[in-house]
Structures are given as structure tokens and as C-alpha cells.
C-alpha atoms as a PDB file:
ATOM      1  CA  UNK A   1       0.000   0.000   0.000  1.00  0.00           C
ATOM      2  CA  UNK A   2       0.972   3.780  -0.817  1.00  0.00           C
ATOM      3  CA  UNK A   3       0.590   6.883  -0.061  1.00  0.00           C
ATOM      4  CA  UNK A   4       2.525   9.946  -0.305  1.00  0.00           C
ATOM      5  CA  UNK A   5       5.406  11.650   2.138  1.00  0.00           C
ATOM      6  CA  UNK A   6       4.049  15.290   2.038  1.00  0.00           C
ATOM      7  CA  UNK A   7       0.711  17.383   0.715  1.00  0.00           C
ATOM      8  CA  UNK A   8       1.218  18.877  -2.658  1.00  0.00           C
ATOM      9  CA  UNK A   9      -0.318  20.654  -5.563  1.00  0.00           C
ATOM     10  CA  UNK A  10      -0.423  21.605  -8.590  1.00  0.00           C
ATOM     11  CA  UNK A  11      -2.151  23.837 -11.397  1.00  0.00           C
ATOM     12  CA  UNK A  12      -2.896  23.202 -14.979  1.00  0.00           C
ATOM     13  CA  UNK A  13      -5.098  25.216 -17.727  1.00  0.00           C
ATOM     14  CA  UNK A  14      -7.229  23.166 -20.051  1.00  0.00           C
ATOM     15  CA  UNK A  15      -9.449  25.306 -22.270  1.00  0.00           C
ATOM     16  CA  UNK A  16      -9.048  27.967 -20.176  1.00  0.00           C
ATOM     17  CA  UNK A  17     -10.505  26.250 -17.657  1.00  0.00           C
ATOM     18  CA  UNK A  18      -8.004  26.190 -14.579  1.00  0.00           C
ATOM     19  CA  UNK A  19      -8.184  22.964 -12.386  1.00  0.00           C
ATOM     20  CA  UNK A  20      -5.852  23.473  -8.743  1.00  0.00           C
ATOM     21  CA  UNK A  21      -5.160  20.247  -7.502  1.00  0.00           C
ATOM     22  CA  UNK A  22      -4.357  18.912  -4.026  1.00  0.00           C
ATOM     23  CA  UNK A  23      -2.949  15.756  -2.491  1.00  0.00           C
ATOM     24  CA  UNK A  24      -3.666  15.605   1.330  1.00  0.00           C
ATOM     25  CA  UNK A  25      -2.652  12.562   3.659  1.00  0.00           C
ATOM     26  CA  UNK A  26      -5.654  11.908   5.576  1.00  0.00           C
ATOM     27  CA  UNK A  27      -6.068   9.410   8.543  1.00  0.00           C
ATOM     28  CA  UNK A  28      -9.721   9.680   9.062  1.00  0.00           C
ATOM     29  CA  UNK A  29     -13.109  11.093   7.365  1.00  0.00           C
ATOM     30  CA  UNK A  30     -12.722  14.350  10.072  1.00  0.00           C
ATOM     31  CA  UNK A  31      -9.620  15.116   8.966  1.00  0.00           C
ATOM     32  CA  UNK A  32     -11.274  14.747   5.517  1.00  0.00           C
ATOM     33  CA  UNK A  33     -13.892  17.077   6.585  1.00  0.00           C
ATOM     34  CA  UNK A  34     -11.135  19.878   7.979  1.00  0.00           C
ATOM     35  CA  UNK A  35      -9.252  19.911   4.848  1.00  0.00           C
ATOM     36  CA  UNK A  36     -12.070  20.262   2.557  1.00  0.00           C
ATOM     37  CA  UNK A  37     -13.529  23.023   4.749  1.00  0.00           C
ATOM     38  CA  UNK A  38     -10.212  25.276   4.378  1.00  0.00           C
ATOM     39  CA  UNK A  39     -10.191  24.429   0.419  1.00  0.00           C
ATOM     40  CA  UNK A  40     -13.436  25.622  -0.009  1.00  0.00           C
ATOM     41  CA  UNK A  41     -12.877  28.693   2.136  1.00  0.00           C
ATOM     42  CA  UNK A  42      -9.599  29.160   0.366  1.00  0.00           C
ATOM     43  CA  UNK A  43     -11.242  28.863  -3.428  1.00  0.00           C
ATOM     44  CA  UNK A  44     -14.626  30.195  -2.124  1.00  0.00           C
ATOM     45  CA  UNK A  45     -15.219  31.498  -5.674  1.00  0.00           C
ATOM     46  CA  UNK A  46     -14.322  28.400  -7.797  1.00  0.00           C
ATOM     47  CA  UNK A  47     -16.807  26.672  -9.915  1.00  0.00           C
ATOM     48  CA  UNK A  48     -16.278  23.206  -8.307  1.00  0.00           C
ATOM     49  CA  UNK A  49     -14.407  21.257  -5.967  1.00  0.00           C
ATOM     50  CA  UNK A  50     -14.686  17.774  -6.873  1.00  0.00           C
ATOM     51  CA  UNK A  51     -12.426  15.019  -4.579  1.00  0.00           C
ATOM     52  CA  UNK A  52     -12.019  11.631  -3.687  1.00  0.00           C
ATOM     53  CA  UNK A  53     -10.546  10.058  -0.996  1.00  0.00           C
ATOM     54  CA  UNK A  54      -9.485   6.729   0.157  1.00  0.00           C
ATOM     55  CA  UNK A  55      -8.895   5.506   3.888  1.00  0.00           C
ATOM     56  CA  UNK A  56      -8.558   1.680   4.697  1.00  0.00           C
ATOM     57  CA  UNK A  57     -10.890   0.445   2.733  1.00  0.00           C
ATOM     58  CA  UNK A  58     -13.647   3.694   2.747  1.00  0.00           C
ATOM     59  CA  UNK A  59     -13.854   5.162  -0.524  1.00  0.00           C
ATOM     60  CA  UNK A  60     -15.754   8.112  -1.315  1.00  0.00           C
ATOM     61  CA  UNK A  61     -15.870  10.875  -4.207  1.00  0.00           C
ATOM     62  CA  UNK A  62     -18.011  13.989  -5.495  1.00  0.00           C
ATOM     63  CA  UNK A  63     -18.244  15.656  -8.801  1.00  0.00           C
ATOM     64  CA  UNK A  64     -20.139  18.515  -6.749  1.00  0.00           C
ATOM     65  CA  UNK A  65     -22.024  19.873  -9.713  1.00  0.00           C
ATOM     66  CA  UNK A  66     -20.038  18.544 -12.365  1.00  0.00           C
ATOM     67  CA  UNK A  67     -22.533  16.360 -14.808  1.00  0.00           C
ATOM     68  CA  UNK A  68     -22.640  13.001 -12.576  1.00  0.00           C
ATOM     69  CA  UNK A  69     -19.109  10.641 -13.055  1.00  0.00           C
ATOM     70  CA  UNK A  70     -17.346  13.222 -14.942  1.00  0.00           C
ATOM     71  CA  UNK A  71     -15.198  14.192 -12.047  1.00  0.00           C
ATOM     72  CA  UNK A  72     -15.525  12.127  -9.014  1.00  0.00           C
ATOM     73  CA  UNK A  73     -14.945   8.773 -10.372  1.00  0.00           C
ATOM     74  CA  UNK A  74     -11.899   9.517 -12.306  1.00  0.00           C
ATOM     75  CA  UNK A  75      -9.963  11.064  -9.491  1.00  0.00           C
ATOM     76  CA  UNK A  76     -10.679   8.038  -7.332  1.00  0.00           C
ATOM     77  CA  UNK A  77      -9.567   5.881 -10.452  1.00  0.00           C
ATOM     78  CA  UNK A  78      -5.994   7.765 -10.266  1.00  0.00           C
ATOM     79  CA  UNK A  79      -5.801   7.112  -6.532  1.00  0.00           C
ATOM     80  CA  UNK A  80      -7.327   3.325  -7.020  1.00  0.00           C
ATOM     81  CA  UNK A  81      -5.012   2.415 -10.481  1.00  0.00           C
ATOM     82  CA  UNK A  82      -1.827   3.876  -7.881  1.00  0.00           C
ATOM     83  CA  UNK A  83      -2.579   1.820  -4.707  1.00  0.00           C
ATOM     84  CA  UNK A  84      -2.714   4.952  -2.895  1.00  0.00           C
ATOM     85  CA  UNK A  85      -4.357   5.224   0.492  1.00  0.00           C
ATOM     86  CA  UNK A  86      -4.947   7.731   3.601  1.00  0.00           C
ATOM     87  CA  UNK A  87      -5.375  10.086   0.633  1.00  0.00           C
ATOM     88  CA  UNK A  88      -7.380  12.882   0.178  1.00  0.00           C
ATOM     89  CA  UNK A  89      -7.376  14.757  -3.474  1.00  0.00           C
ATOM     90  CA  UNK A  90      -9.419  17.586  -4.176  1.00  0.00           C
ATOM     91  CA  UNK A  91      -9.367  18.918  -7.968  1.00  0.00           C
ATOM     92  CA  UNK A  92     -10.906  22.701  -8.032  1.00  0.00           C
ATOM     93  CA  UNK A  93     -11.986  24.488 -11.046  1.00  0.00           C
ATOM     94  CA  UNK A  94     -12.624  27.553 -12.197  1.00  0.00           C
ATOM     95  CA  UNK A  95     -14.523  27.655 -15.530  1.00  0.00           C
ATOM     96  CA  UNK A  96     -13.271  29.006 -18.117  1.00  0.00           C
ATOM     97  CA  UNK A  97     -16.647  29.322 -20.399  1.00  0.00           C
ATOM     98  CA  UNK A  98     -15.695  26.568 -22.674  1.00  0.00           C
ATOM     99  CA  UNK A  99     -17.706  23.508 -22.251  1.00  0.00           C
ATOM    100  CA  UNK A 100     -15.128  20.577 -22.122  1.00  0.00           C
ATOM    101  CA  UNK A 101     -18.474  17.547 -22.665  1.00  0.00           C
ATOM    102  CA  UNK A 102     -18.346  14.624 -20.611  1.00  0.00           C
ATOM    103  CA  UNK A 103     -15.645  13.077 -22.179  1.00  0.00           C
ATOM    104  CA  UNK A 104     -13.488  15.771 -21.899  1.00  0.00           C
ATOM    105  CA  UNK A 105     -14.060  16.585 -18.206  1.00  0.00           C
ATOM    106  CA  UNK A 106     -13.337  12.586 -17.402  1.00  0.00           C
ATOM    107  CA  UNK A 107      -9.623  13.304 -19.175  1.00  0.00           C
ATOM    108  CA  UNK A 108      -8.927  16.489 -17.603  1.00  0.00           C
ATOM    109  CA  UNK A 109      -9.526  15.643 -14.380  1.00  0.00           C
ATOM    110  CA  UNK A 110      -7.706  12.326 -15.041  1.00  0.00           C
ATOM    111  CA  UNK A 111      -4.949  14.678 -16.217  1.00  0.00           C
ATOM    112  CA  UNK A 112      -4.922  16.930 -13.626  1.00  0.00           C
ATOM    113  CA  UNK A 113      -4.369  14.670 -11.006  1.00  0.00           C
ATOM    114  CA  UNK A 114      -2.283  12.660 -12.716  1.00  0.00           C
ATOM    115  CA  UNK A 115       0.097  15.724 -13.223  1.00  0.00           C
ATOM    116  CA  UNK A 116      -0.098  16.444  -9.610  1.00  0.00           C
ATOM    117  CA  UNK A 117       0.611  12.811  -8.933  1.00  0.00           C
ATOM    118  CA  UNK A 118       4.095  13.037 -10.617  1.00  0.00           C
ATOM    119  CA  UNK A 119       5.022  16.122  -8.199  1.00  0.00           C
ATOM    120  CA  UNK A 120       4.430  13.799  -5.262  1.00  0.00           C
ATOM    121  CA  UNK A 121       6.953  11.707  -2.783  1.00  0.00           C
ATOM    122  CA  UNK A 122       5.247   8.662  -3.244  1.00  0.00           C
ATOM    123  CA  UNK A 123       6.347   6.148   0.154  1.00  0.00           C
ATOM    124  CA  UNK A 124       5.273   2.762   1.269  1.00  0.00           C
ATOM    125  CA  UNK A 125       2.935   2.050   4.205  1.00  0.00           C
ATOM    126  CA  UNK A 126       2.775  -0.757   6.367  1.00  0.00           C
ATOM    127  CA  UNK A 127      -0.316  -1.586   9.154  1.00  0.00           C
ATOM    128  CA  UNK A 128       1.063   0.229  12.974  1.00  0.00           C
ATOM    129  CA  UNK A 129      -0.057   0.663  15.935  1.00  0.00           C
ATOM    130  CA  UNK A 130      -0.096   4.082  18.450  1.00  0.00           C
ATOM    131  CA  UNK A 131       1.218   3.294  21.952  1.00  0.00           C
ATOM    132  CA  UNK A 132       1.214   4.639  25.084  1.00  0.00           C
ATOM    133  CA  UNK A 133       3.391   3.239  27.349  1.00  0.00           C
ATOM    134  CA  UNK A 134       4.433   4.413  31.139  1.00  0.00           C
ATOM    135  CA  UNK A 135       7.620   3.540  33.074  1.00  0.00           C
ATOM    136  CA  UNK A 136      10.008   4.357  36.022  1.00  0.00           C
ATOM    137  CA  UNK A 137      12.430   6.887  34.755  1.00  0.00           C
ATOM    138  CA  UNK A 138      14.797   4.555  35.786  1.00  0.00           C
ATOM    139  CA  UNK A 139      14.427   2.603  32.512  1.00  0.00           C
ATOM    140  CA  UNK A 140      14.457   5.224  30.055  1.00  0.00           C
ATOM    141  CA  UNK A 141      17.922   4.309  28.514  1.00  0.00           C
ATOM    142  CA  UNK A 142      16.500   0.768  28.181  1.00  0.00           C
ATOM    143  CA  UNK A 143      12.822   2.187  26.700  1.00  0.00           C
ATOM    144  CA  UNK A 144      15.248   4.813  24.444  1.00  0.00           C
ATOM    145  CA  UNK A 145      16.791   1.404  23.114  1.00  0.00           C
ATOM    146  CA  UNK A 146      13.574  -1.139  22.547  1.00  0.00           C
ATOM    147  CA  UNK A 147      11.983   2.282  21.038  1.00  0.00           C
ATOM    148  CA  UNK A 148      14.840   2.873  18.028  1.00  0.00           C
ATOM    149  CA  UNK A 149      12.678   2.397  15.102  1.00  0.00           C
ATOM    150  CA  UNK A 150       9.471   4.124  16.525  1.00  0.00           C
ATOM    151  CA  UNK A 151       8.489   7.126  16.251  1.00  0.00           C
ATOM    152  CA  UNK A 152       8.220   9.006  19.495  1.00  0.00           C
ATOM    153  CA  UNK A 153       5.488  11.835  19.322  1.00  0.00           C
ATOM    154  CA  UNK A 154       5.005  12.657  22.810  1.00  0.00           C
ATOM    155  CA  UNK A 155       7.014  12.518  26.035  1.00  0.00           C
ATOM    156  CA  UNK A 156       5.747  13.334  29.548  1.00  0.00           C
ATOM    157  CA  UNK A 157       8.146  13.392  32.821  1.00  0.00           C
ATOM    158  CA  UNK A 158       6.401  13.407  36.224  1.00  0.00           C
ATOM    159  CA  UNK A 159       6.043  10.273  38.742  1.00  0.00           C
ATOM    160  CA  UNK A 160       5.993   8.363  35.902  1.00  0.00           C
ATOM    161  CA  UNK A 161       7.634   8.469  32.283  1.00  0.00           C
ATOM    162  CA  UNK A 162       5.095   8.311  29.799  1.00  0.00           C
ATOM    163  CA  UNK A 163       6.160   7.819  25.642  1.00  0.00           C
ATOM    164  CA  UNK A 164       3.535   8.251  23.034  1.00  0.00           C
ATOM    165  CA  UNK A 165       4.752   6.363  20.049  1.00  0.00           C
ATOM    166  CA  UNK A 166       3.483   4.949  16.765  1.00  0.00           C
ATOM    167  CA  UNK A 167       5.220   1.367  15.390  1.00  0.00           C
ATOM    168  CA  UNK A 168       4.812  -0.780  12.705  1.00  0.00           C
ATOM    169  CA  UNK A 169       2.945  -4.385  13.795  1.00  0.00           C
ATOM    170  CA  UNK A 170       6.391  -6.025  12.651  1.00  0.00           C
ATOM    171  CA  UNK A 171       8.635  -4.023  15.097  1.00  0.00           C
ATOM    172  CA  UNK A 172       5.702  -4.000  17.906  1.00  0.00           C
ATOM    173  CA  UNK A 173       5.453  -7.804  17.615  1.00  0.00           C
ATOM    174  CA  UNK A 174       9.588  -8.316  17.753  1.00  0.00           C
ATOM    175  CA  UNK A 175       9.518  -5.762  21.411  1.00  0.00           C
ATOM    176  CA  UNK A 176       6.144  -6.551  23.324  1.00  0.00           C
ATOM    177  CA  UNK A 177       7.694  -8.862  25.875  1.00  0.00           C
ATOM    178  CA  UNK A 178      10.443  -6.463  26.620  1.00  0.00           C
ATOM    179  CA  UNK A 179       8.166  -3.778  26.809  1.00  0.00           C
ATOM    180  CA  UNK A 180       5.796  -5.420  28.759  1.00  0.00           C
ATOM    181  CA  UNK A 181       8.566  -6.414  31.212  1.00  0.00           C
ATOM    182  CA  UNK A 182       9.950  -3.124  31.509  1.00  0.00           C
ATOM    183  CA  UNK A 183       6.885  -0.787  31.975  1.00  0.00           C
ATOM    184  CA  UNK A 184       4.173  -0.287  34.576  1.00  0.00           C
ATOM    185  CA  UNK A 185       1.456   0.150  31.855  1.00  0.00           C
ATOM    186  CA  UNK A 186       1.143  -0.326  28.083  1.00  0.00           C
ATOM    187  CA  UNK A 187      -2.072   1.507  26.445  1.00  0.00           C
ATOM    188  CA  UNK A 188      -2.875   0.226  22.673  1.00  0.00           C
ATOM    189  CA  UNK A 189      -4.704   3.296  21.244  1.00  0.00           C
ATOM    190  CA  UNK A 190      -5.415   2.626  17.728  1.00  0.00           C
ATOM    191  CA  UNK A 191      -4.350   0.879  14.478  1.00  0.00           C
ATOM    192  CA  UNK A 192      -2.968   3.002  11.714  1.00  0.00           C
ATOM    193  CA  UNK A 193      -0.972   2.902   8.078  1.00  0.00           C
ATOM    194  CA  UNK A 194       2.702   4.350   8.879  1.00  0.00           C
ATOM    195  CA  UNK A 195       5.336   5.175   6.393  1.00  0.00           C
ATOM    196  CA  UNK A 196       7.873   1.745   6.363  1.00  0.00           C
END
């Protein structure tokens, strides 16, 4: 599974219509909400903002206004035909009073997120799980250690040590015993897709 290392965009003119792409990793349908909230404040004037997304195995698109499977469909092909995932594209246009016809609407969105596709850092993802472990601060060196290919996103010193961290299911599988022996708690919070 794929999925790319950073948001982009692009911009291309077909007709004089414009269409402003964007690629947005997305880990939920909130997050899908949020981003297509600030696109359509940002481009509040555009003629459409058509998008599909794909998280896990939800997929969703809308040609919002655009005659029906002109726009949607075909962006969500792109992302499909790629293996992408936890992927959000949006395609706006502004119209540029030519009328492109079904046919032509189906290829230039195809094309525009195609072209915005070959902009993109396009990385691997594996199944992972977030963690939240807690621990004497006594065995931080040894936590440090066990923790070398995680990613540590949060760390709290008080009575306890506590490490947010996401891990792939490979690593997490290879260092529950030692974790499990070396901690006072271990909190599984959810399941996610993390770069390998």
C-alpha cells in the first residue's frame, strides 16, 4: 500500500478552464472534513471542488455539480489504479466558459491529477499501531533502546515516564515482551498505516 510523504499541488489550464489540484494525507473522514472546509474557504469562488478520498478500505468521491461521473470517479480511479491510500485529493476548477463535454471533463480531471501525482513523494505504508506506554524513569535508557525504530510523538516526565509512540505491527510484535517487562502500563490506542 501507498501513499505519499508530504501534501502537494499543482495547477494546470485546459481550455481555459483552470483545475488546482491537491494531495492531502488523511487518517480519518474528520480530517477529511477539515481539509475540505479550508479548500473551499480558500477557493470560495471556484466553480467546483470535486475530490475523492481513500482511507482503509472507505472510498468516497463527489463531482459537486459537475454532470454526474465526470469528475468524481476519475480522481478516485488515479488514486485506485496507484494503490494509494490515507489520501485525500481535491481537484478545483474555475470555468473558463468553454464547455469541455463529458468526455473531456473525465480526461482532464484524469490529467490533472495525474500531473499532480508526478510532483508527489510517493512512500510505502505498512499496518502500525499508536502506543502509550508508562515507566520508572529509571528505565528510560532501556525504553530509548527497545523504542529505536518508533516514532516518538510525545514525552511526559512526572512520577511516571510516559512515551507516546506509533510502530509498525512487525517491530511491535519483535519488542512486546520487553516492553511489557519493563513498563508499569502499556495503552494500545489505535491501528494506523505508517510510512515503512
Amino acid at each position: 500500500m501507498l501513499s505519499i510523504n508530504k501534501n502537494c499541488h499543482n495547477e494546470i489550464i485546459i481550455n481555459k478552464s483552470k483545475f488546482i489540484t491537491y494531495l492531502i494525507k488523511v487518517n480519518d473522514e474528520e480530517s477529511v472534513k477539515q481539509e475540505l472546509d479550508k479548500l473551499k474557504n480558500m477557493y470560495s469562488d471556484a466553480t467546483h471542488h470535486c475530490y475523492a478520498y481513500i482511507i482503509g478500505n472507505i472510498k468516497r468521491f463527489n463531482d459537486d455539480g459537475e454532470p454526474s461521473g465526470t469528475a468524481g470517479i476519475p480522481i478516485l480511479s488515479v488514486l485506485e489504479s496507484n494503490n494509494l491510500n490515507n489520501l485525500l485529493c481535491v481537484v478545483i476548477r474555475y470555468f473558463g466558459g468553454i464547455k469541455l463535454g463529458a468526455g473531456g471533463l473525465v480526461r482532464a480531471y484524469l490529467k490533472s491529477v495525474t500531473a499532480c501525482l508526478k510532483e508527489a513523494s510517493i512512500v510505502k505504508m505498512v499496518e502500525g499501531i499508536k502506543v502509550i506506554i508508562e515507566f520508572n524513569y529509571d528505565q528510560t535508557n532501556k525504553i530509548d533502546y527497545l523504542l529505536k525504530d518508533s516514532q516518538i510523538i510525545n514525552k511526559k516526565f512526572n512520577e511516571f515516564t510516559n512515551y507516546t509512540f506509533i510502530i509498525s505491527n512487525e517491530e511491535y510484535s519483535k519488542i512486546y515482551n520487553e516492553l511489557k517487562n519493563n513498563t508499569n502500563k502499556i495503552n494500545e490506542i489505535e491501528n494506523i498505516l505508517i510510512e515503512s
